[in-house]
Protein backbone atom coordinates (compact mmCIF):
# COMPACT_ATOMS: atom_id res chain seq x y z
CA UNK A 1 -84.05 -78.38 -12.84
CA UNK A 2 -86.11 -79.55 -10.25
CA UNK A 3 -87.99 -77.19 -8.04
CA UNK A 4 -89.39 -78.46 -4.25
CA UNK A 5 -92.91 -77.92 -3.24
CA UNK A 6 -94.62 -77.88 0.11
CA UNK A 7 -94.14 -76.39 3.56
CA UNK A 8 -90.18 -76.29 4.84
CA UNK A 9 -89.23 -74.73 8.18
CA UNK A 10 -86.64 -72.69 7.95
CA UNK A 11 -83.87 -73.47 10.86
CA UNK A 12 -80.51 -71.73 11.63
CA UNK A 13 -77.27 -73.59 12.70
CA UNK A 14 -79.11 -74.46 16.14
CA UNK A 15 -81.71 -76.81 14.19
CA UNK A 16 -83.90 -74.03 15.64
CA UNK A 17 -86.73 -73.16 13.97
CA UNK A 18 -86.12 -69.30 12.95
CA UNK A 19 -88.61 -67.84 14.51
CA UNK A 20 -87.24 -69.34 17.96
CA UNK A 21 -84.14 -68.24 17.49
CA UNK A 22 -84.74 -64.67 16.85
CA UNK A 23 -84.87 -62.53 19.70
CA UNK A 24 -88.46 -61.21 20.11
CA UNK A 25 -89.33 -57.88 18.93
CA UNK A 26 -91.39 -56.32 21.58
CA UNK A 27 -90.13 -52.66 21.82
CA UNK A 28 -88.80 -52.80 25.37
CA UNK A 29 -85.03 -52.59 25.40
CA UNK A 30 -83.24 -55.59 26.42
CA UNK A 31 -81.96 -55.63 30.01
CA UNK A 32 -78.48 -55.50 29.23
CA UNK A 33 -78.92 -52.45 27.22
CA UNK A 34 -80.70 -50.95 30.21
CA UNK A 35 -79.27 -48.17 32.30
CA UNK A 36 -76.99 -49.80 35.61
CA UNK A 37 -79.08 -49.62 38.38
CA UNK A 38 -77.23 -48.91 41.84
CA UNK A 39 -75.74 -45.90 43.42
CA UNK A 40 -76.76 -42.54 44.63
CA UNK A 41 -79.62 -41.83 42.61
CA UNK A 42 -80.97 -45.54 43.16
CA UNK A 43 -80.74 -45.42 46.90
CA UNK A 44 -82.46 -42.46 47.17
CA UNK A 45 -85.23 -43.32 44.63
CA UNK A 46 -85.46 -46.29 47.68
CA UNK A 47 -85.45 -43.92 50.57
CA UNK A 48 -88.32 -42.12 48.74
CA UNK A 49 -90.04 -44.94 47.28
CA UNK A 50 -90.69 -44.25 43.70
CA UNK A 51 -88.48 -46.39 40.84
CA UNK A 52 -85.05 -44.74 40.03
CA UNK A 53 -86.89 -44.20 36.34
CA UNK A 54 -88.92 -41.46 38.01
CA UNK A 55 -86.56 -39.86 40.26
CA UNK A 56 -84.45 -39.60 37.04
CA UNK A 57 -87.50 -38.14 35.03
CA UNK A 58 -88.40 -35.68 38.26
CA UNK A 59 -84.60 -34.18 38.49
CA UNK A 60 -84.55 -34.06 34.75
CA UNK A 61 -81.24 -34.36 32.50
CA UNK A 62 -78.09 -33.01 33.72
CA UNK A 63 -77.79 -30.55 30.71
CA UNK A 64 -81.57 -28.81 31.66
CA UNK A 65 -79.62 -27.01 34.58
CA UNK A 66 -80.46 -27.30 38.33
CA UNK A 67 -83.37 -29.27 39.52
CA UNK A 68 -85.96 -26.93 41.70
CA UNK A 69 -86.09 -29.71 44.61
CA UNK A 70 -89.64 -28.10 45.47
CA UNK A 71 -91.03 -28.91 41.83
CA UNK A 72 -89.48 -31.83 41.94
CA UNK A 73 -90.76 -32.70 45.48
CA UNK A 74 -94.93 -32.00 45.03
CA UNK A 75 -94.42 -34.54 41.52
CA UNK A 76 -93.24 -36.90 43.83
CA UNK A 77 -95.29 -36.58 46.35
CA UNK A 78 -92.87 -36.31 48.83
CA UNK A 79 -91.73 -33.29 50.97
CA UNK A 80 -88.50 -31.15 50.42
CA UNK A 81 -86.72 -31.94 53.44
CA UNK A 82 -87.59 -35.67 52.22
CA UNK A 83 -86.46 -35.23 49.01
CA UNK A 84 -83.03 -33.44 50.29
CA UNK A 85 -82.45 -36.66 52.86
CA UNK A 86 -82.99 -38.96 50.41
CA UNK A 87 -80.51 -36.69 47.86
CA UNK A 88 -78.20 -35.83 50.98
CA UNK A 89 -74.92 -34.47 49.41
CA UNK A 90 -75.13 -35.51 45.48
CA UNK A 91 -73.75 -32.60 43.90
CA UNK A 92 -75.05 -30.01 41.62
CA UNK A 93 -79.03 -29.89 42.85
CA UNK A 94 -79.98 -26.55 43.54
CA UNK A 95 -81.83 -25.98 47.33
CA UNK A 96 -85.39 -24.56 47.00
């Protein structure tokens, strides 16, 4: 039995080298696994000019219960009649 010595690269059906053809592991999620941005919650995010990441995090998860909209106003930054134009008519937020 003979038994190779040296340095191989290792390549995948691509001729690749494996290491390019690996998707890096950088612990951000991959874009397509990312949340769809658009809509309500977007737009206003816009209107108040923060990302729609923090608007999210400010309003909190649906199952905490109803927003205060003045909490969630002063960690914005923003005022509450801002914050309730920006929000206009998306249901379920609780007025302050």
């Amino acid at each position: 039995m003979s038994v190779a010595t040296g340095t191989f690269a290792t390549t995948n059906s691509s001729n690749l080298p494996a290491e390019s053809a690996a998707p890096a592991l950088t612990g951000e999620m991959p874009a397509s696994a990312a949340p769809a941005a658009g809509g309500p919650l977007a737009e206003a995010a816009a209107a108040l000019g923060v990302s729609e990441e923090v608007l999210h995090n400010a309003l909190g998860e649906p199952g905490q219960g109803q927003p205060n909209l003045t909490a969630v106003a002063q960690q914005l930054g923003v005022t509450v009649e801002a914050l309730e134009a920006a929000l206009g008519t998306m249901p379920n937020l609780e007025r302050p």
